[in-house]
N, C-alpha and C. Protein backbone atom coordinates (compact mmCIF):
# COMPACT_ATOMS: atom_id res chain seq x y z
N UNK A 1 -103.71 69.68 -108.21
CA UNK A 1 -104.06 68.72 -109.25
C UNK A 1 -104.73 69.46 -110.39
N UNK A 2 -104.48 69.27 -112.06
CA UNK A 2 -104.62 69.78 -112.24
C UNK A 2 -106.36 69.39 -113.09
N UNK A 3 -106.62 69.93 -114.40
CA UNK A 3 -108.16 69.87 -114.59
C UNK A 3 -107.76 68.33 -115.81
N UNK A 4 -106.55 68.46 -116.24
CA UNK A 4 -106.00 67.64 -117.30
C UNK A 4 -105.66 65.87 -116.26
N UNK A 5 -104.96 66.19 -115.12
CA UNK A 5 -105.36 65.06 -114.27
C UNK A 5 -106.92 64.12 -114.46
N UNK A 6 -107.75 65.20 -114.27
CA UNK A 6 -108.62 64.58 -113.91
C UNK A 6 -109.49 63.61 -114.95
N UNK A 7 -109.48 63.86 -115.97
CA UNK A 7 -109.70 63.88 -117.11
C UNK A 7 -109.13 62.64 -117.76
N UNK A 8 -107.28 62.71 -117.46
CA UNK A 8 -106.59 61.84 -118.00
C UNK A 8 -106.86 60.36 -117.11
N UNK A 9 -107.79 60.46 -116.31
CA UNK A 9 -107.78 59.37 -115.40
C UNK A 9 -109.11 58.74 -115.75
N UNK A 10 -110.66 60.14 -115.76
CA UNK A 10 -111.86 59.77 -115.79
C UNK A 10 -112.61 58.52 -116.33
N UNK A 11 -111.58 58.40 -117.93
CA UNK A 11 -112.85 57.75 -119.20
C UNK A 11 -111.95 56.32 -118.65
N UNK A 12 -111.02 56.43 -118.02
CA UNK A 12 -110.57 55.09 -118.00
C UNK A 12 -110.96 53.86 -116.77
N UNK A 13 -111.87 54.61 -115.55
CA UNK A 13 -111.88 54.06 -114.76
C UNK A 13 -113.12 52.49 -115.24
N UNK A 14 -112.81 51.94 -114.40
CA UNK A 14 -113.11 49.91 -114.24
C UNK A 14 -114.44 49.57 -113.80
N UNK A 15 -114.58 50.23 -112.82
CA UNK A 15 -114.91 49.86 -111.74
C UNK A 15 -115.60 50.92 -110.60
N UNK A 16 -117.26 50.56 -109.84
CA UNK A 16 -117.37 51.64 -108.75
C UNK A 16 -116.49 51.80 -108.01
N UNK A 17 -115.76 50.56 -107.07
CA UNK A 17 -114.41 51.38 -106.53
C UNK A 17 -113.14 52.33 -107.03
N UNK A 18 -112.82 51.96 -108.44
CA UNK A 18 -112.35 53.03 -108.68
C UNK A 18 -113.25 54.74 -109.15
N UNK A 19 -114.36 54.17 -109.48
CA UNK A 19 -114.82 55.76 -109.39
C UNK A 19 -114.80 56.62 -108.07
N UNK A 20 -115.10 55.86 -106.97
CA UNK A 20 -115.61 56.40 -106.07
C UNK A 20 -114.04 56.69 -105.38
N UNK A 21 -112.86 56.13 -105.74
CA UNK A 21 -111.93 56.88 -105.21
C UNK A 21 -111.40 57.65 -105.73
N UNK A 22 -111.40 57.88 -107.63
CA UNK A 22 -110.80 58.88 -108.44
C UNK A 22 -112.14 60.20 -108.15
N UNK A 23 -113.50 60.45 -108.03
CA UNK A 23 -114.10 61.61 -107.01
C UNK A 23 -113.84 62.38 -106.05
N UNK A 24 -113.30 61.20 -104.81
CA UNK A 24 -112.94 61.76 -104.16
C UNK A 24 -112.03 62.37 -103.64
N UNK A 25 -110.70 61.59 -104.35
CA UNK A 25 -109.37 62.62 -105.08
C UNK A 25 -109.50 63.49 -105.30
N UNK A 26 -110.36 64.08 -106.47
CA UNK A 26 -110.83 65.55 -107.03
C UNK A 26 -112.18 66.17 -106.50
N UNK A 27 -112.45 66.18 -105.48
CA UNK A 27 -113.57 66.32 -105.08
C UNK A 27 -113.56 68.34 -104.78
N UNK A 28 -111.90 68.42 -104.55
CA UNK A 28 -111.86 69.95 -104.15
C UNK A 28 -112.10 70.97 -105.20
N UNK A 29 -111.35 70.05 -107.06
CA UNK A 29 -111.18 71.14 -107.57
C UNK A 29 -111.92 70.84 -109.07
N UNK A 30 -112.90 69.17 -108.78
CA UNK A 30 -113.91 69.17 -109.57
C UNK A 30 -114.65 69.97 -110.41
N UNK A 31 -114.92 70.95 -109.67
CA UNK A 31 -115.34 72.30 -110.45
C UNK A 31 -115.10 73.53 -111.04
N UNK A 32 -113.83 73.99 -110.74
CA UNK A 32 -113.34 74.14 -111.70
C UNK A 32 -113.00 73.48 -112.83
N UNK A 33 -112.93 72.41 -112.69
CA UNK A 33 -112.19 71.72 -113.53
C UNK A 33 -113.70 71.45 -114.89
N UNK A 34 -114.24 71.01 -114.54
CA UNK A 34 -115.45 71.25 -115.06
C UNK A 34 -116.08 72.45 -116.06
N UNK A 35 -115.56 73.44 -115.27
CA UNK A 35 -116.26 74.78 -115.40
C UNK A 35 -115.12 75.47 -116.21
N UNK A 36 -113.81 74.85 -116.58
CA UNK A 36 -112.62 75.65 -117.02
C UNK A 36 -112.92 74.69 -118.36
N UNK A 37 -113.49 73.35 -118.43
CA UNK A 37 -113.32 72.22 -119.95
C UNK A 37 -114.92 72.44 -120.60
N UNK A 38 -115.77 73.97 -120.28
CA UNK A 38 -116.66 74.18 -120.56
C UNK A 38 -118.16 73.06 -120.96
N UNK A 39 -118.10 72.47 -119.59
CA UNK A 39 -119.38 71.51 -119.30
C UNK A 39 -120.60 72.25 -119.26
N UNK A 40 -121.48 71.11 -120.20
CA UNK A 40 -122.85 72.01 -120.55
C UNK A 40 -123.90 71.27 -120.29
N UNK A 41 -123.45 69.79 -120.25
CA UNK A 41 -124.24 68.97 -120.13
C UNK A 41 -125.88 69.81 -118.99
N UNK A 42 -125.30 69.67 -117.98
CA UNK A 42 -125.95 70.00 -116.90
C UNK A 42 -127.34 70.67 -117.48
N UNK A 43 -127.22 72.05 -117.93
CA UNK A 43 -127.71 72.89 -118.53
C UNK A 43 -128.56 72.82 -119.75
N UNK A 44 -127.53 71.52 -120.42
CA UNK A 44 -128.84 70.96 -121.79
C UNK A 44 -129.72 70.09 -120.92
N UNK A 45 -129.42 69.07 -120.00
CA UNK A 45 -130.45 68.06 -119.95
C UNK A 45 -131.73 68.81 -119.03
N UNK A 46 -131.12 70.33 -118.24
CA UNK A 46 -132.40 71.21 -117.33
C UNK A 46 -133.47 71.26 -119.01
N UNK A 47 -132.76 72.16 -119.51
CA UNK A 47 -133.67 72.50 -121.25
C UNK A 47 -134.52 71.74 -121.53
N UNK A 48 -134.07 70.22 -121.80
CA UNK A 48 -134.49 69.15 -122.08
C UNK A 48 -136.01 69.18 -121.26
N UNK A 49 -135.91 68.60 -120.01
CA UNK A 49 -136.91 68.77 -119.24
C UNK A 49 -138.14 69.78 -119.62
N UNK A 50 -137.85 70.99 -119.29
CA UNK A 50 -138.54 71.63 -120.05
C UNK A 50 -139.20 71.80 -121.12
N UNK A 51 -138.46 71.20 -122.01
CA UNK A 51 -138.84 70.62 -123.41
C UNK A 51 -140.09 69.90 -123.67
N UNK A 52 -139.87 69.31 -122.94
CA UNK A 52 -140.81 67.69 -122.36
C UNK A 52 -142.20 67.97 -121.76
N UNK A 53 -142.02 69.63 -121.56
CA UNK A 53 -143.48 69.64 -120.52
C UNK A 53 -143.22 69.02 -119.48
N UNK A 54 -141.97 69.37 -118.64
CA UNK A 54 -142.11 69.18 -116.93
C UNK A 54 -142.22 70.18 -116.07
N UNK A 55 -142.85 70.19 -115.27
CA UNK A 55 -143.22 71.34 -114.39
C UNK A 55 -142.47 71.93 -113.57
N UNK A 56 -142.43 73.11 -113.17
CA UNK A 56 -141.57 73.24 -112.07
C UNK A 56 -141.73 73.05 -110.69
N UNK A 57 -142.82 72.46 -110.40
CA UNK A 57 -143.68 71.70 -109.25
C UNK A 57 -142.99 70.11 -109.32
N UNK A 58 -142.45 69.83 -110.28
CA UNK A 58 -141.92 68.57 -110.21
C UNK A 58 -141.19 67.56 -109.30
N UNK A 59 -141.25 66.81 -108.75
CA UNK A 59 -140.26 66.52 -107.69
C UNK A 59 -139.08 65.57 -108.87
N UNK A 60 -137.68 66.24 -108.67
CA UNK A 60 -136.84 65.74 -109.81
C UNK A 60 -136.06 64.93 -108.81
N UNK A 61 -135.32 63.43 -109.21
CA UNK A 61 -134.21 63.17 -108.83
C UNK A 61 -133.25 63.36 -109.63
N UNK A 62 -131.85 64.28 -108.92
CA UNK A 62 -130.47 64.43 -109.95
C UNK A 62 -130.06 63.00 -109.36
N UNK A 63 -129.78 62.18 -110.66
CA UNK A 63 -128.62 60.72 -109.95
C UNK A 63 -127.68 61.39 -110.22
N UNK A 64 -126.10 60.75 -109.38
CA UNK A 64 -124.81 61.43 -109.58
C UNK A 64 -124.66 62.68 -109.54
N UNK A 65 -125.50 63.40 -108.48
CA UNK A 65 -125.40 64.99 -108.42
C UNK A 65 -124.17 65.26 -107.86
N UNK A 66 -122.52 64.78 -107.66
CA UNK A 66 -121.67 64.85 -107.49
C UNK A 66 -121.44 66.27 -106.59
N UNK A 67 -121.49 67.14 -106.75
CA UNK A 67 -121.02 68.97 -106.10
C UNK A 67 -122.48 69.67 -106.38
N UNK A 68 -123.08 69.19 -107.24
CA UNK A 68 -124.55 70.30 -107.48
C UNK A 68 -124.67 70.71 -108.59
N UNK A 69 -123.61 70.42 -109.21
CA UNK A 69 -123.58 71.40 -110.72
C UNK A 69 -124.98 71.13 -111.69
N UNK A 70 -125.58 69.85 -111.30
CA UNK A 70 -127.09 69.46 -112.23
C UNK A 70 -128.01 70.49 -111.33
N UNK A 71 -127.78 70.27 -110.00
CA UNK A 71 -129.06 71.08 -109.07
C UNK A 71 -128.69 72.12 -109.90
N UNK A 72 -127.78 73.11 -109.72
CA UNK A 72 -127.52 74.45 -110.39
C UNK A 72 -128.04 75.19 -111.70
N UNK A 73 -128.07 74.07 -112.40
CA UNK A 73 -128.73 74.15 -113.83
C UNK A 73 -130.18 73.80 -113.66
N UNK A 74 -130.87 72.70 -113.17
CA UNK A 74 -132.35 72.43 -112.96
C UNK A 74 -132.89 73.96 -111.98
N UNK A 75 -132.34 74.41 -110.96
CA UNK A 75 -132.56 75.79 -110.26
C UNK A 75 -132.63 76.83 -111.42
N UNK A 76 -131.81 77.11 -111.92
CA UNK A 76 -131.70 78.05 -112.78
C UNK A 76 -133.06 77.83 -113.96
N UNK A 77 -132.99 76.62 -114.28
CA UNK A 77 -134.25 76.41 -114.87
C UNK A 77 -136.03 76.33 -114.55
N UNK A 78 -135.81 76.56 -113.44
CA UNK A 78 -136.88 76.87 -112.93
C UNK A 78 -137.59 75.82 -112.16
N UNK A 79 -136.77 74.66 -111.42
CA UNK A 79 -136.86 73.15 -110.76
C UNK A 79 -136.46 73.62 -109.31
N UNK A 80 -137.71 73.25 -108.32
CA UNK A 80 -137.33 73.86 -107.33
C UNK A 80 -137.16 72.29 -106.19
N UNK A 81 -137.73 71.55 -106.42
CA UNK A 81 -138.06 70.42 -106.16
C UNK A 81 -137.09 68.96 -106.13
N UNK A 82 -135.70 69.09 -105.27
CA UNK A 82 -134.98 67.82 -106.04
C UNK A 82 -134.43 67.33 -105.01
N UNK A 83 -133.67 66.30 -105.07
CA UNK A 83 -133.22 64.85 -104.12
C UNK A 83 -132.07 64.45 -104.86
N UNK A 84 -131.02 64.49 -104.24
CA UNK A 84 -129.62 64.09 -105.28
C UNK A 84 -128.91 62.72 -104.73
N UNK A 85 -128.56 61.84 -105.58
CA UNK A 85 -128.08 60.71 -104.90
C UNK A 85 -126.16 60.46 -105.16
N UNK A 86 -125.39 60.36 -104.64
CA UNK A 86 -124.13 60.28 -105.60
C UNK A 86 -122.90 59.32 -104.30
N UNK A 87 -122.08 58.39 -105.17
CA UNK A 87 -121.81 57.64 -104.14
C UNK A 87 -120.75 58.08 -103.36
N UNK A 88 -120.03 59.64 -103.65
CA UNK A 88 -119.02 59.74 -103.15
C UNK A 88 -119.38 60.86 -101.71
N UNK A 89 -118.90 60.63 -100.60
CA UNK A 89 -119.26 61.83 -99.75
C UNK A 89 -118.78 62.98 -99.52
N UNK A 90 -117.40 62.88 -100.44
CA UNK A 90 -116.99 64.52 -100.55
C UNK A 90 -117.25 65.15 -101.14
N UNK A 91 -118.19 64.41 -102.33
CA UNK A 91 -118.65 65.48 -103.62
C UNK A 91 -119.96 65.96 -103.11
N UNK A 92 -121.13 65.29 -102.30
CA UNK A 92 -121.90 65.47 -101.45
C UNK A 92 -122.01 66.46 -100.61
N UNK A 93 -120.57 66.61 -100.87
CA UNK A 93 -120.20 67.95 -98.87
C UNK A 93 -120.49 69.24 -99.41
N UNK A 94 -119.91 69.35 -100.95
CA UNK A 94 -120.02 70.55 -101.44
C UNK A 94 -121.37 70.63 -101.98
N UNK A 95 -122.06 69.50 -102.38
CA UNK A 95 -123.53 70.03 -102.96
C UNK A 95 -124.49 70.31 -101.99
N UNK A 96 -123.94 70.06 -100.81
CA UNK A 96 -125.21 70.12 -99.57
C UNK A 96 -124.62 71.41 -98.89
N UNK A 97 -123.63 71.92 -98.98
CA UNK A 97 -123.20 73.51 -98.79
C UNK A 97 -123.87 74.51 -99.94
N UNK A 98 -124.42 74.46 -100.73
CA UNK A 98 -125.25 74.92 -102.18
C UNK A 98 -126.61 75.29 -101.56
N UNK A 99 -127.15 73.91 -100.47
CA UNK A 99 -128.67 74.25 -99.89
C UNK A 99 -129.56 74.51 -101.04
N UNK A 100 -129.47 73.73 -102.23
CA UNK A 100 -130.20 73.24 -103.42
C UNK A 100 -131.33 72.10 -103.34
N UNK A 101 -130.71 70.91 -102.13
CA UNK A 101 -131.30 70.05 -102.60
C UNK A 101 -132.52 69.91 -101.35
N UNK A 102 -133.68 69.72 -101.99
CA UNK A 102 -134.17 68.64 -100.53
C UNK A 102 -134.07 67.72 -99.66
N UNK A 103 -133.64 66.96 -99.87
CA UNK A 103 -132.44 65.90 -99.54
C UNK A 103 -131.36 65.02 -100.49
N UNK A 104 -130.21 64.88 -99.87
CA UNK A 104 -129.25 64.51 -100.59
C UNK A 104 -128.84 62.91 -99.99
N UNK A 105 -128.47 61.77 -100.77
CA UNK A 105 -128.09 60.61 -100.61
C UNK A 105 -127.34 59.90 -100.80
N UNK A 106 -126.21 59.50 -99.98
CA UNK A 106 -125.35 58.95 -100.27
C UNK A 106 -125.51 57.37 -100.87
N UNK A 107 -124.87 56.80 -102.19
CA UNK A 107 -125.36 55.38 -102.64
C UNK A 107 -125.91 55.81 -103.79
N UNK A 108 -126.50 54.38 -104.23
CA UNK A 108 -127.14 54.31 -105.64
C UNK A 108 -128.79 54.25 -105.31
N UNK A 109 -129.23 54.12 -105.99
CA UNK A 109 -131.18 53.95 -106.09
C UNK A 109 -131.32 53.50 -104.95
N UNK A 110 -130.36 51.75 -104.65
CA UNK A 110 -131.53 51.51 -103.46
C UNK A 110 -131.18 51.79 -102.50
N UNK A 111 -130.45 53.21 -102.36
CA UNK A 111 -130.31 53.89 -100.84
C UNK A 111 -131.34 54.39 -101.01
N UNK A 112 -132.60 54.92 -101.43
CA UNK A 112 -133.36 55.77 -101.48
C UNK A 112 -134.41 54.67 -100.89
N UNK A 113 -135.35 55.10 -99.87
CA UNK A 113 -136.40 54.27 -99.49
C UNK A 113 -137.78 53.79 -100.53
N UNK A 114 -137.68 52.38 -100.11
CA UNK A 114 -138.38 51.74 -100.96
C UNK A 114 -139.41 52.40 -101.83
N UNK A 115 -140.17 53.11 -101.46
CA UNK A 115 -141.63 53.74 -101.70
C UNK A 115 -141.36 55.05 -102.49
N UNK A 116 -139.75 55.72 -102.50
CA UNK A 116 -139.23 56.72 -103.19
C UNK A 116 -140.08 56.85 -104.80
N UNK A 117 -141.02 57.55 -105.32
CA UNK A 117 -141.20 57.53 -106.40
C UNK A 117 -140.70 59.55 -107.37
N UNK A 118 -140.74 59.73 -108.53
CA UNK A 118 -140.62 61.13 -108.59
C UNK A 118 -141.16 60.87 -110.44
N UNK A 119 -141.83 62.60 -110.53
CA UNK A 119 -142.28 62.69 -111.49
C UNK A 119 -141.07 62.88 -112.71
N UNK A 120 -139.58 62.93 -112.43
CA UNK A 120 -138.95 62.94 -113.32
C UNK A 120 -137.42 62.71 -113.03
N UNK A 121 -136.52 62.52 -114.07
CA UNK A 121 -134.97 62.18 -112.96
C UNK A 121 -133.79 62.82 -114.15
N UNK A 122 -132.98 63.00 -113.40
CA UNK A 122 -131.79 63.29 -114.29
C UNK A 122 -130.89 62.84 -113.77
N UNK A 123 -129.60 61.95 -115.10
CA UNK A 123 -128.61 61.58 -115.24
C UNK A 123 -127.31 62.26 -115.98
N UNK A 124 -126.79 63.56 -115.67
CA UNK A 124 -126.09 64.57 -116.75
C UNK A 124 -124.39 63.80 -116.40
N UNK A 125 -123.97 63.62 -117.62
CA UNK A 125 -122.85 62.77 -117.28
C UNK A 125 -122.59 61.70 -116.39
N UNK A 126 -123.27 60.91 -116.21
CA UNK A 126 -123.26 59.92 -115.40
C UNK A 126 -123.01 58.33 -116.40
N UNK A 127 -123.39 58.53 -117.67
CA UNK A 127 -123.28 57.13 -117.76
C UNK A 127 -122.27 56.99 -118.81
N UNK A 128 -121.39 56.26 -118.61
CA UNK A 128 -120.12 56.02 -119.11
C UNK A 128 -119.57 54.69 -118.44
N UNK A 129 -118.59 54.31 -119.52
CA UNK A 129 -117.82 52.96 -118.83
C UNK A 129 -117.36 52.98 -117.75
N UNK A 130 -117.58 52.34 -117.00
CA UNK A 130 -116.70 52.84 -115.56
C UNK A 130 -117.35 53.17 -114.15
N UNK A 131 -118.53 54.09 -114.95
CA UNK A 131 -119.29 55.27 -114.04
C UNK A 131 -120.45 54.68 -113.65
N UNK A 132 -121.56 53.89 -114.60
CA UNK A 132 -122.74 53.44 -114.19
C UNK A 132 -123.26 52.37 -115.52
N UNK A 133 -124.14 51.02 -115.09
CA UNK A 133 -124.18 50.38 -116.29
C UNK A 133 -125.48 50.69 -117.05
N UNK A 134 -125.75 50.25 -118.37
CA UNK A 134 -126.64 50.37 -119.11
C UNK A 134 -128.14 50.21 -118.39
N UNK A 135 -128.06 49.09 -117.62
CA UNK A 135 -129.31 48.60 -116.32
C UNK A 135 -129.58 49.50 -115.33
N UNK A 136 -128.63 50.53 -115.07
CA UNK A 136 -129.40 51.67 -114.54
C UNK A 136 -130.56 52.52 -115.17
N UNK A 137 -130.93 52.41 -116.81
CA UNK A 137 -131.94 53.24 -117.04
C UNK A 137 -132.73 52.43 -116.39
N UNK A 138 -133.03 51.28 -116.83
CA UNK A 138 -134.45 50.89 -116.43
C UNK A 138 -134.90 50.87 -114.83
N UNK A 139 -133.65 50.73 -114.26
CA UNK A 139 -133.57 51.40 -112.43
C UNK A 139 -134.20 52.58 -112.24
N UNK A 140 -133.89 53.38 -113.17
CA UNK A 140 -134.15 54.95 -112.93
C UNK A 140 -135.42 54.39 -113.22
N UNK A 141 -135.88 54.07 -114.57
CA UNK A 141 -137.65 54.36 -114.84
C UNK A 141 -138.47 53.60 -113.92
N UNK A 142 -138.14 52.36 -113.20
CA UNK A 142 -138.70 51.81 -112.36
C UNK A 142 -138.84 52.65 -111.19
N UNK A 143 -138.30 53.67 -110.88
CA UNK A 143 -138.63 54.95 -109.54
C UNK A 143 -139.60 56.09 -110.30
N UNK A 144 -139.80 56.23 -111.29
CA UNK A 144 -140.47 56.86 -111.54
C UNK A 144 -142.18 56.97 -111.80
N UNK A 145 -142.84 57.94 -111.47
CA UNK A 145 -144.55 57.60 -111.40
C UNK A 145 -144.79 57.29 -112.83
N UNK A 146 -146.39 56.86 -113.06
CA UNK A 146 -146.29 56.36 -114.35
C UNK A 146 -145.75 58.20 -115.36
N UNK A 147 -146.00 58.14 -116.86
CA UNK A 147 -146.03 58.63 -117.29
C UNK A 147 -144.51 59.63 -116.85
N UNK A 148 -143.82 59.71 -115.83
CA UNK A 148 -142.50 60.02 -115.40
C UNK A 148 -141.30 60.19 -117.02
N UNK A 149 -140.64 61.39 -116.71
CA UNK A 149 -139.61 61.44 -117.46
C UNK A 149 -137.99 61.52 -117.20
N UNK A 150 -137.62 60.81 -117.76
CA UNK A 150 -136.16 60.45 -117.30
C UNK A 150 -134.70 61.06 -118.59
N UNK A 151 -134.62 62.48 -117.90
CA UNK A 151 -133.52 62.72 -118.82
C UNK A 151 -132.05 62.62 -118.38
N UNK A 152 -130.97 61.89 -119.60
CA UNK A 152 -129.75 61.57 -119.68
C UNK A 152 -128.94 61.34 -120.63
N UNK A 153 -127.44 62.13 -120.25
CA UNK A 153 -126.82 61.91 -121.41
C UNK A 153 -125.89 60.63 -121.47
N UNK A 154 -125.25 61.03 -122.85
CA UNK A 154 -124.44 59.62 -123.50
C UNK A 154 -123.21 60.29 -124.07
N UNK A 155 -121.95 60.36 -123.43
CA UNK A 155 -121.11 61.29 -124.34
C UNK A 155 -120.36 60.14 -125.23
N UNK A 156 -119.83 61.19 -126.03
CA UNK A 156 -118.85 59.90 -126.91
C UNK A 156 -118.34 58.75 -126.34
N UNK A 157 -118.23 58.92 -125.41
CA UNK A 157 -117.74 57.72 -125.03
C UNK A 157 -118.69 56.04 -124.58
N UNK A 158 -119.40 56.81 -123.78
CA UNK A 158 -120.51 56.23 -123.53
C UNK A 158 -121.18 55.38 -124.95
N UNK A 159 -121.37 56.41 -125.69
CA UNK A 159 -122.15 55.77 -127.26
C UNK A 159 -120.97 54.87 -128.08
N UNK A 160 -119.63 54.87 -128.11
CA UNK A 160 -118.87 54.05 -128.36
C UNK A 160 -118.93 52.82 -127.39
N UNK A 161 -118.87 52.90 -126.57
CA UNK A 161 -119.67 51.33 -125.59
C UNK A 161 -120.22 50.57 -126.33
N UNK A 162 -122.14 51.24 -127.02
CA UNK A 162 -122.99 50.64 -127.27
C UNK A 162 -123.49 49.96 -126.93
N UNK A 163 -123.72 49.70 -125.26
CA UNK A 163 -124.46 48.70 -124.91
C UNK A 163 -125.94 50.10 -124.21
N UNK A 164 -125.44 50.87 -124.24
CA UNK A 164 -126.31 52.17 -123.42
C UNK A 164 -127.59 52.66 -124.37
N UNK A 165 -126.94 52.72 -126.08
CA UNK A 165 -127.51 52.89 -126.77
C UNK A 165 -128.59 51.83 -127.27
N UNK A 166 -127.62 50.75 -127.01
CA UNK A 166 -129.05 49.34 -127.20
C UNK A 166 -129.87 49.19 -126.62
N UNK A 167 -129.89 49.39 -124.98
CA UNK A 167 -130.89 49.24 -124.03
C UNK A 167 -131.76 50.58 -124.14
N UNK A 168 -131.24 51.81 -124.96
CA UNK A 168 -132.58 52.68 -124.99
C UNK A 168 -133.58 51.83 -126.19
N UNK A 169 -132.65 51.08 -127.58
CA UNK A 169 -133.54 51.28 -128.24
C UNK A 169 -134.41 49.94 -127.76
N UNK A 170 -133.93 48.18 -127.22
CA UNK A 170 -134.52 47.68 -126.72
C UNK A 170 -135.87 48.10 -125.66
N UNK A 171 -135.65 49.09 -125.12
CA UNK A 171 -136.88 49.42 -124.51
C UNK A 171 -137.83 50.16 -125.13
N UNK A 172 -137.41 50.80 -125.98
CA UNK A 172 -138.64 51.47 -127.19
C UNK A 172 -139.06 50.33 -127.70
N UNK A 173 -138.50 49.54 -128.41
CA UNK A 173 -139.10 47.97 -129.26
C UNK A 173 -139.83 47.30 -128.54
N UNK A 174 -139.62 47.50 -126.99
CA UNK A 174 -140.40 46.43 -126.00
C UNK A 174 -141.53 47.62 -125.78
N UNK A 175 -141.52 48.71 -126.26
CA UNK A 175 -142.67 49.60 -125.56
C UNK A 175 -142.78 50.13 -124.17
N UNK A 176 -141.44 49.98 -123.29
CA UNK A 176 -141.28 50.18 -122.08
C UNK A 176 -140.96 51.86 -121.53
N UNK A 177 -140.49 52.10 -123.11
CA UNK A 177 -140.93 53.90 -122.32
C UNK A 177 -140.73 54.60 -123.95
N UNK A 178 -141.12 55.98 -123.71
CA UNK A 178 -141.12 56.46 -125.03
C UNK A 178 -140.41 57.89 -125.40
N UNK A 179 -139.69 57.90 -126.74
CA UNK A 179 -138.57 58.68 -126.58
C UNK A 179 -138.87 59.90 -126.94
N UNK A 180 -139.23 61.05 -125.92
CA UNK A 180 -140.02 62.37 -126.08
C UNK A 180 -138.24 63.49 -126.50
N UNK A 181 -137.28 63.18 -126.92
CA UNK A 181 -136.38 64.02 -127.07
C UNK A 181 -135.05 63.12 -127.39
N UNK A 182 -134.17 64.09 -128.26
CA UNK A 182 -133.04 63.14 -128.56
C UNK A 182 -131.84 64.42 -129.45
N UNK A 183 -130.81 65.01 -128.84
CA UNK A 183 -130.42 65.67 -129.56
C UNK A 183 -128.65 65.74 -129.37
N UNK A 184 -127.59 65.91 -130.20
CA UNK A 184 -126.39 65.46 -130.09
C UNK A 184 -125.88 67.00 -130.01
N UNK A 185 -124.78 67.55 -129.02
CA UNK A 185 -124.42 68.61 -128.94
C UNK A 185 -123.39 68.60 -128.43
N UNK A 186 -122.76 69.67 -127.71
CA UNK A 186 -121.62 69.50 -126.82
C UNK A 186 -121.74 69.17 -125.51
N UNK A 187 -121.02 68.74 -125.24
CA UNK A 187 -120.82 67.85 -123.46
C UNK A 187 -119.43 68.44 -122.97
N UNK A 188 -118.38 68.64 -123.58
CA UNK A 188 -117.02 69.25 -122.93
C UNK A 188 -116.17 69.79 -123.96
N UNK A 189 -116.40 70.65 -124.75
CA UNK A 189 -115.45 71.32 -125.45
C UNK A 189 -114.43 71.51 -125.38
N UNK A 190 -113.78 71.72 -123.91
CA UNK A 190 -112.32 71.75 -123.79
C UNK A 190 -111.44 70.44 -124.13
N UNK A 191 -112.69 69.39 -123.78
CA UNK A 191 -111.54 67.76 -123.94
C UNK A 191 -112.11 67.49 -125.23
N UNK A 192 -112.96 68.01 -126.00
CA UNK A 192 -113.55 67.74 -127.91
C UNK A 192 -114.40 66.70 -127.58
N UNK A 193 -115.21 66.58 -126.39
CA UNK A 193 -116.30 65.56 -126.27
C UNK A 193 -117.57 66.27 -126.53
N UNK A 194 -118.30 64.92 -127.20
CA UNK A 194 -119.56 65.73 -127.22
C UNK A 194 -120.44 64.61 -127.04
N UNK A 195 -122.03 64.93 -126.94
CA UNK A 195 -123.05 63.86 -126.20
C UNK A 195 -123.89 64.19 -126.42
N UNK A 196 -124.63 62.97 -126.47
CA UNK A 196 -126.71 63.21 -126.77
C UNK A 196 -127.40 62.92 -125.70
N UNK A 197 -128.34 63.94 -125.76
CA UNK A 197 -129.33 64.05 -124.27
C UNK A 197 -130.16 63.49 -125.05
N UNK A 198 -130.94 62.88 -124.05
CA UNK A 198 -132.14 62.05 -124.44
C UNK A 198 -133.67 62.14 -123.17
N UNK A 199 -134.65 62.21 -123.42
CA UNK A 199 -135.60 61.78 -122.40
C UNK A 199 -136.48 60.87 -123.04
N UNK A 200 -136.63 60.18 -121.74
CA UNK A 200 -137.44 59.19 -121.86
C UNK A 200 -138.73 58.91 -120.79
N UNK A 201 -139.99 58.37 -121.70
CA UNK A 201 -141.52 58.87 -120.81
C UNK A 201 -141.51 57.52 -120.43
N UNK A 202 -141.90 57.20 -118.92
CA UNK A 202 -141.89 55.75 -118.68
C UNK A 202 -143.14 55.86 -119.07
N UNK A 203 -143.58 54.40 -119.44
CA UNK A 203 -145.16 54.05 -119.67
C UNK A 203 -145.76 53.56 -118.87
């Protein structure tokens, strides 16, 4: 299969059942495929963090850590501390062969036990039509301790939605968290996508 498959299928999916079966279709060659359409995301939103004044003592959740490729970049950045959640279990197989994460979880948020809190979270390509809804930020900031930072991107596609972009700025207007970073760059050069990382400080 090739990296153009995967791709030609991605921005179009409906639905979690169809995500979770177009993953696990490509679950073998995901990364290349990734790694050949020069994905950076990963790597800006570790920066980001950093940016922000997060520690490397941090306990991070990657959401949608799919194979590891976010652990990989938060490691490299100096994040030793993380918990990955992603709904598919073959993409899982390969990130828990990595021996990156502290624990890894199959499901969304509320697979994670109730009392789960973390000083910061990342979403690197995760939110898009199809993939996850706008009501997951405030999911994410609701797991987070106070003062917690939550970085994630928005690729073109995502920001053509506009419902992702409204619920960041609705929650700044409501005062519900505050926007410590915001910058538009590349997300996949090989397919001419590009995306803005953002963090956000819960209050």
């Amino acid at each position: 299969m090739s990296g153009d498959d995967f791709f030609d299928h991605a921005y179009g999916l409906e639905n979690a059942e169809q995500t979770a079966a177009h993953y696990a279709r490509f679950a073998a060659s995901y990364e290349t495929s990734m790694r050949e359409n020069g994905y950076v995301t990963p790597t800006r939103c570790a920066d980001a963090l950093r940016e922000c004044g997060v520690t490397p003592d941090t306990t991070i959740l990657d959401i949608g850590c799919g194979t590891g490729l976010s652990g990989e970049a938060l490691q490299t950045a100096g994040f030793g501390v993380l918990d990955g959640t992603d709904f598919s279990a073959e993409m899982l197989a390969y990130a828990r062969d990595k021996a990156i994460y502290r624990a890894l979880v199959q499901g969304g948020l509320d697979a994670l036990p109730d009392d789960a809190r973390y000083g910061a979270a990342v979403a690197a390509g995760v939110f898009s039509p199809g993939h996850a809804p706008a009501s997951l930020i405030d999911d994410v900031l609701a797991r987070l301790e106070p003062e917690g930072v939550f970085v994630f991107s928005l690729n073109d596609h995502a920001v053509a939605d506009g419902s992702y972009d409204g619920r960041v700025h609705e929650l700044l207007d409501a005062c519900g968290a505050d926007l410590l970073f915001r910058e538009y760059g590349p997300h996949m050069p090989g397919q001419d996508v590009q995306a803005w990382v953002l963090a956000l400080r819960r209050r």
